[in-house]
C-alpha atoms as a PDB file:
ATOM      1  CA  UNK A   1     -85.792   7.312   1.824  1.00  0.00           C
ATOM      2  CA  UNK A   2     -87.730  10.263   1.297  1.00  0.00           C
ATOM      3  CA  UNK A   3     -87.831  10.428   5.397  1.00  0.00           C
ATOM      4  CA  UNK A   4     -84.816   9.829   5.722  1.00  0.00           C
ATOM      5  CA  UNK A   5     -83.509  12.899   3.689  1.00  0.00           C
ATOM      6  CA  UNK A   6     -86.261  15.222   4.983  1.00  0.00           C
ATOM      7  CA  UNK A   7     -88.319  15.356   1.302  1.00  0.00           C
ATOM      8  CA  UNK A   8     -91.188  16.048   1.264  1.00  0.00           C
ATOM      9  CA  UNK A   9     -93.803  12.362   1.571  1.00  0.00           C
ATOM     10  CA  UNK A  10     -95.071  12.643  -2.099  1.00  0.00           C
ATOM     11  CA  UNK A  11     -93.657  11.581  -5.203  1.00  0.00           C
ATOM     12  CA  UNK A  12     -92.948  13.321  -8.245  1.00  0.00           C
ATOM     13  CA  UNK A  13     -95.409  13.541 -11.461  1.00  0.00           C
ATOM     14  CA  UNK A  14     -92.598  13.398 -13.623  1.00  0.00           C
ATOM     15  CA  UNK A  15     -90.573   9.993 -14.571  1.00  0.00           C
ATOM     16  CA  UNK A  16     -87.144  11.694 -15.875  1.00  0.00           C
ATOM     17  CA  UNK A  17     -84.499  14.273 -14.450  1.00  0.00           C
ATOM     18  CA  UNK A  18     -82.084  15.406 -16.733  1.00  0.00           C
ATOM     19  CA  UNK A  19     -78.870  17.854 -16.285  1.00  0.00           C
ATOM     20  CA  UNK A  20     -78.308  20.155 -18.628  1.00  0.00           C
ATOM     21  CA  UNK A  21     -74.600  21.408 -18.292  1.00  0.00           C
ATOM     22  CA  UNK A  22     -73.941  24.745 -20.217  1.00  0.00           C
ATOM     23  CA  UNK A  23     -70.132  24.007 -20.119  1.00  0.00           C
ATOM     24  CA  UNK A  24     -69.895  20.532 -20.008  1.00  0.00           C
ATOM     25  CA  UNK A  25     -66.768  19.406 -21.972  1.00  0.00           C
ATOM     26  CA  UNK A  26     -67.182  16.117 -20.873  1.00  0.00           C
ATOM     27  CA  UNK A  27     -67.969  13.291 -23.973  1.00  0.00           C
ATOM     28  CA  UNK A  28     -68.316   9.492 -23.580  1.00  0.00           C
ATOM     29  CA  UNK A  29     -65.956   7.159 -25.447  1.00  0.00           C
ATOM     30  CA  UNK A  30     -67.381   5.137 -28.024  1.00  0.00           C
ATOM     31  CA  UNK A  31     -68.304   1.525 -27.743  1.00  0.00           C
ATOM     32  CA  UNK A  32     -67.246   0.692 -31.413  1.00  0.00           C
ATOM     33  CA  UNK A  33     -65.125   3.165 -33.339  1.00  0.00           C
ATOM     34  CA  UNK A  34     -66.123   2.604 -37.532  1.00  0.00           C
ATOM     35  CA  UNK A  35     -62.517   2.265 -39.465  1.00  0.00           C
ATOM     36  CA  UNK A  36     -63.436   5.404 -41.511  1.00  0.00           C
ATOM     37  CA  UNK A  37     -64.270   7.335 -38.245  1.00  0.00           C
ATOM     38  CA  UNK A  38     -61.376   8.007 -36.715  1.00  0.00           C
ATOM     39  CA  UNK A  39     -63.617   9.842 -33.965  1.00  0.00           C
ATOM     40  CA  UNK A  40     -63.502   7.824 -30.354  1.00  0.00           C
ATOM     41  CA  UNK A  41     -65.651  10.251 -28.409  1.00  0.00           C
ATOM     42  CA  UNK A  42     -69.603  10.669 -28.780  1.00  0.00           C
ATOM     43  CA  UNK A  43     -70.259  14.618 -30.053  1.00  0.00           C
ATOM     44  CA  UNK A  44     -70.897  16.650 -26.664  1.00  0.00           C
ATOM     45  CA  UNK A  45     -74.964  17.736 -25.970  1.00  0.00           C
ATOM     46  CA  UNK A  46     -73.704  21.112 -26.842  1.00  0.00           C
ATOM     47  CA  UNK A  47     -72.693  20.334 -30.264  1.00  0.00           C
ATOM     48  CA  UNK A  48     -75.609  18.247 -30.853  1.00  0.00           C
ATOM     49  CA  UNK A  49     -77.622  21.303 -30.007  1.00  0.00           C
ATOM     50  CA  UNK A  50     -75.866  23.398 -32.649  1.00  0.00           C
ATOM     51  CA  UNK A  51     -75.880  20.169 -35.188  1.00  0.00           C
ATOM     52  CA  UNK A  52     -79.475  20.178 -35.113  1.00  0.00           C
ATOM     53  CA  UNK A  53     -80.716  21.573 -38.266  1.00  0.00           C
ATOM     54  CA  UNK A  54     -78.061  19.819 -40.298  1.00  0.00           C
ATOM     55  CA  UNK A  55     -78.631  16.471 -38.627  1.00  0.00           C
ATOM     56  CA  UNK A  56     -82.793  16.069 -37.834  1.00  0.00           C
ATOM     57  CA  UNK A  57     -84.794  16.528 -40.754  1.00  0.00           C
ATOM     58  CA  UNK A  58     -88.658  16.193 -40.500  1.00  0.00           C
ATOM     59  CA  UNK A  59     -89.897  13.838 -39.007  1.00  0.00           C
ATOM     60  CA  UNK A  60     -91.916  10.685 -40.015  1.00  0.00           C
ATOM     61  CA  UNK A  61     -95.808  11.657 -40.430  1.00  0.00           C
ATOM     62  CA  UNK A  62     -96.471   9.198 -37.336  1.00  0.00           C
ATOM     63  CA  UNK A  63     -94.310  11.792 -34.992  1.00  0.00           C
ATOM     64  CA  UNK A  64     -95.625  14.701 -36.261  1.00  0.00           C
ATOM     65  CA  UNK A  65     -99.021  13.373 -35.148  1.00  0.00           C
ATOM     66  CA  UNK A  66     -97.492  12.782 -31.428  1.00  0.00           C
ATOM     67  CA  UNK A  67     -98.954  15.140 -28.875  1.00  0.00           C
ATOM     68  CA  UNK A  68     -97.241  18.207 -27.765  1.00  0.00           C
ATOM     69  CA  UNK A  69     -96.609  17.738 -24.226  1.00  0.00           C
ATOM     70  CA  UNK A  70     -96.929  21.497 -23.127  1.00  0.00           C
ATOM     71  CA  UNK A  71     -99.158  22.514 -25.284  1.00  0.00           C
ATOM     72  CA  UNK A  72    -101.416  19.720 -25.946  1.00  0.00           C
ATOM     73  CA  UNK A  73    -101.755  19.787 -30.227  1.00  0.00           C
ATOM     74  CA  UNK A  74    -100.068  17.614 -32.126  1.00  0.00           C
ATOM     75  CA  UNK A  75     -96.576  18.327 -33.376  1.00  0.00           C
ATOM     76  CA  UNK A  76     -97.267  19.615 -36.915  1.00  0.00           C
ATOM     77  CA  UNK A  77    -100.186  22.245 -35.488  1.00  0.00           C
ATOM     78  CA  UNK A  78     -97.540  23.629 -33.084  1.00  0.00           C
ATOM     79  CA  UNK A  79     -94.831  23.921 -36.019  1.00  0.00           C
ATOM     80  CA  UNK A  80     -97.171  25.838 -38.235  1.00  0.00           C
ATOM     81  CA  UNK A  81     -98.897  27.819 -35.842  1.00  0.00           C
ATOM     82  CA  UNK A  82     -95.022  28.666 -35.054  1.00  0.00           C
ATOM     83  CA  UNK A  83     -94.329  29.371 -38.559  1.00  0.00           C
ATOM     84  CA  UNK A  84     -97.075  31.158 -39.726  1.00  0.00           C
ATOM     85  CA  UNK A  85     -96.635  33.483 -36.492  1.00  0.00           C
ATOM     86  CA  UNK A  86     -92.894  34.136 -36.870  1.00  0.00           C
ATOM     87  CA  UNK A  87     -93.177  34.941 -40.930  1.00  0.00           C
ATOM     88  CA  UNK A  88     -96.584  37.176 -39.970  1.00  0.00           C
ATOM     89  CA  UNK A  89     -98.801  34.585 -42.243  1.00  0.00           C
ATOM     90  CA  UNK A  90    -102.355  34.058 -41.053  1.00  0.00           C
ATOM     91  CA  UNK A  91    -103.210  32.112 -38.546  1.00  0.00           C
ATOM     92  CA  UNK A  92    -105.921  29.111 -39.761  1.00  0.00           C
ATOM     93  CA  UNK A  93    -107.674  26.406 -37.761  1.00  0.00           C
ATOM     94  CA  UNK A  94    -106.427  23.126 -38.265  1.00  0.00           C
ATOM     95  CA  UNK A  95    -109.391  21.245 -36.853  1.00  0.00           C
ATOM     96  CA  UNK A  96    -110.253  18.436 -38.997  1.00  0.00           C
ATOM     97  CA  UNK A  97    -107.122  18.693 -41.672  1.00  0.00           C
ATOM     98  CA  UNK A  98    -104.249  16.254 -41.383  1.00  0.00           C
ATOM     99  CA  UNK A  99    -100.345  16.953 -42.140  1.00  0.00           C
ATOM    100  CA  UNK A 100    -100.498  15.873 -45.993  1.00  0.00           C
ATOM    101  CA  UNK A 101    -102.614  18.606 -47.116  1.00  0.00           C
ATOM    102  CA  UNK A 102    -100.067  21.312 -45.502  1.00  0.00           C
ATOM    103  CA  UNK A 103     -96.980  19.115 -47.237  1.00  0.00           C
ATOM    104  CA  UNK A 104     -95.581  22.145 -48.860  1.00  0.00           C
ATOM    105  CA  UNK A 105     -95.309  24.010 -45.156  1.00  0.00           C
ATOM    106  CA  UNK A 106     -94.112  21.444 -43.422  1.00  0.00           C
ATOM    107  CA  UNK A 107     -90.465  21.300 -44.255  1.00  0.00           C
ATOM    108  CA  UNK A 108     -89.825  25.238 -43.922  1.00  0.00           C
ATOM    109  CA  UNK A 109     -92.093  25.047 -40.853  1.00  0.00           C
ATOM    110  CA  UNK A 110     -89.944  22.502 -39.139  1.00  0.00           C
ATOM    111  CA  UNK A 111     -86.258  24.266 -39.876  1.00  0.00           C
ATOM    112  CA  UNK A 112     -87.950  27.390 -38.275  1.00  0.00           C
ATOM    113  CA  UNK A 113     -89.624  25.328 -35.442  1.00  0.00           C
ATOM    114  CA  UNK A 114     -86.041  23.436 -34.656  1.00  0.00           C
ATOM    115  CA  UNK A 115     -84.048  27.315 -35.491  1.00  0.00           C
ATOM    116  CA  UNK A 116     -85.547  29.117 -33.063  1.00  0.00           C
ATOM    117  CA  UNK A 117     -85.906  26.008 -29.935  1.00  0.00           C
ATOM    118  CA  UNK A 118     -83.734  26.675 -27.237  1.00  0.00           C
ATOM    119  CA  UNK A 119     -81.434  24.424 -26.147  1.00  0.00           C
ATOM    120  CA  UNK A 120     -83.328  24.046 -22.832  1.00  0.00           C
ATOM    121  CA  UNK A 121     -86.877  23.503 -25.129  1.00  0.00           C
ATOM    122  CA  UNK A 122     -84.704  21.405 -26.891  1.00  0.00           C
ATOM    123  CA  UNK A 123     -83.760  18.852 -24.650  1.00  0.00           C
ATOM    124  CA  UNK A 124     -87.161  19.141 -22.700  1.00  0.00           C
ATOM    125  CA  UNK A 125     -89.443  17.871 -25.723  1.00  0.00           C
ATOM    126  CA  UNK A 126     -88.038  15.935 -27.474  1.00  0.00           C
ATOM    127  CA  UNK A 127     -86.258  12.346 -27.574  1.00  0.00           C
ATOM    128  CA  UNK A 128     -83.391  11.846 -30.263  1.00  0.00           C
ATOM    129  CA  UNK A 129     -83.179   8.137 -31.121  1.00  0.00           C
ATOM    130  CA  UNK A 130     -80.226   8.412 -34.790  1.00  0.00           C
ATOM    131  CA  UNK A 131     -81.451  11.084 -36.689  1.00  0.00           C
ATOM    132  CA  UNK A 132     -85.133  10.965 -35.909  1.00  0.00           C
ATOM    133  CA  UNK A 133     -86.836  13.202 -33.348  1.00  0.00           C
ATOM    134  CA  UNK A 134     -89.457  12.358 -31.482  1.00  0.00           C
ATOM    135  CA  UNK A 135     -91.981  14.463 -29.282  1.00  0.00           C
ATOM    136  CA  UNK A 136     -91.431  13.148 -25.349  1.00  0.00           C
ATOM    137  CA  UNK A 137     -95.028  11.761 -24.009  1.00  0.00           C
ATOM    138  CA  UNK A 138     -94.666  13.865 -21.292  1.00  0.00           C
ATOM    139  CA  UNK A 139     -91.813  16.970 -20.788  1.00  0.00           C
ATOM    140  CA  UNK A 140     -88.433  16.076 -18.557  1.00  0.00           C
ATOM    141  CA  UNK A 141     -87.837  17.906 -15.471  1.00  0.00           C
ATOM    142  CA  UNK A 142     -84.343  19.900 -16.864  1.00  0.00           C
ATOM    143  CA  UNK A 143     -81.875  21.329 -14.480  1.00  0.00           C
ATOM    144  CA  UNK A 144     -79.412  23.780 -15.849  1.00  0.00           C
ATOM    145  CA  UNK A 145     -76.032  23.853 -14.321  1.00  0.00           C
ATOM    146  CA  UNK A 146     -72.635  25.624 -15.712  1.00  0.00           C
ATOM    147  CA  UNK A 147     -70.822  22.417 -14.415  1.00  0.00           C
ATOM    148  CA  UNK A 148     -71.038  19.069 -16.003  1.00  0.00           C
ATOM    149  CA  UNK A 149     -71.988  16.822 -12.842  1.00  0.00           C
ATOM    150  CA  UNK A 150     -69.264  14.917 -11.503  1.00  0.00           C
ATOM    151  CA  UNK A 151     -69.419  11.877  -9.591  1.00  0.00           C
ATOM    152  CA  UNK A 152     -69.548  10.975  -5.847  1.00  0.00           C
ATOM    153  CA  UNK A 153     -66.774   9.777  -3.826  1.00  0.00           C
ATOM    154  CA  UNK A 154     -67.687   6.446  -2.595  1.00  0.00           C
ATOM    155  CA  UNK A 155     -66.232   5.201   0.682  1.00  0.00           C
ATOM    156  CA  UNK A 156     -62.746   3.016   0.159  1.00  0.00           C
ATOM    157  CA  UNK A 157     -61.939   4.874  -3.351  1.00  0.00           C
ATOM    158  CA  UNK A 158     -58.705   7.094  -3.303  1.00  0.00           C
ATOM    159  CA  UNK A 159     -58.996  10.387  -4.588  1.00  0.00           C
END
């Protein structure tokens, strides 16, 4: 295939794509619709972007020892070092501590961490699975597009 198409004869280092459409209006229709939610269509991406300090609170102290993909620490190290360097704290090695004995941090740490991720950052780290977030093992290639991506006429199908 990769012939075929003239690509280059190697394959990629990363295992997921995703499309990131900045005006995407497009939503899905829900499988099961709840009687109390009258609600049919999933939220779009771009309003679970904005939901996201409302709807992901921290996360369990298994995921916040996941590895940063990017950076390489694990998830709570990068969320302080980001807190303590946006409010001007200190900085402080972490080598040898665990999360429990910066409890008190944590929580402010992780509404500034998620406050100030961009939407692109956003969808590049991490994986939401209900209203946990989890740190992707390794960071999705994103491609950002002002137009949702629509699909491909197929041979035999009327336009």
């Amino acid at each position: 295939m990769h012939l075929l198409f003239s690509l280059p004869r190697f394959l990629s280092s990363r295992t997921s794509f995703r499309l990131l459409s900045t005006r995407s209006q497009a939503r899905m229709l829900k499988t099961e619709v709840d009687a109390k939610d009258e609600k049919i269509l999933h939220p779009s991406a771009a309003t679970k972007y904005f939901n996201r300090l409302a709807k992901f609170k921290l996360p369990s102290e298994h995921a916040l020892l996941e590895t940063h993909p990017a950076r390489e620490n694990p998830l709570w190290i990068d969320m302080l070092t980001h807190y303590r360097t946006s409010t001007g704290l200190p900085l402080q090695s972490y080598e040898g501590c665990s999360p429990e004995e910066f409890s008190d941090d944590l929580v402010p740490a992780w509404e500034a961490y998620l406050k100030y991720c961009s939407w692109w950052e956003f969808d590049l780290l991490f994986s939401a699975k209900g209203n946990a977030l989890r740190v992707k093992p390794e960071a999705d290639v994103i491609m950002v597009s002002p137009m949702p991506r629509l699909s491909r006429h197929s041979e035999g199908e009327h336009v």
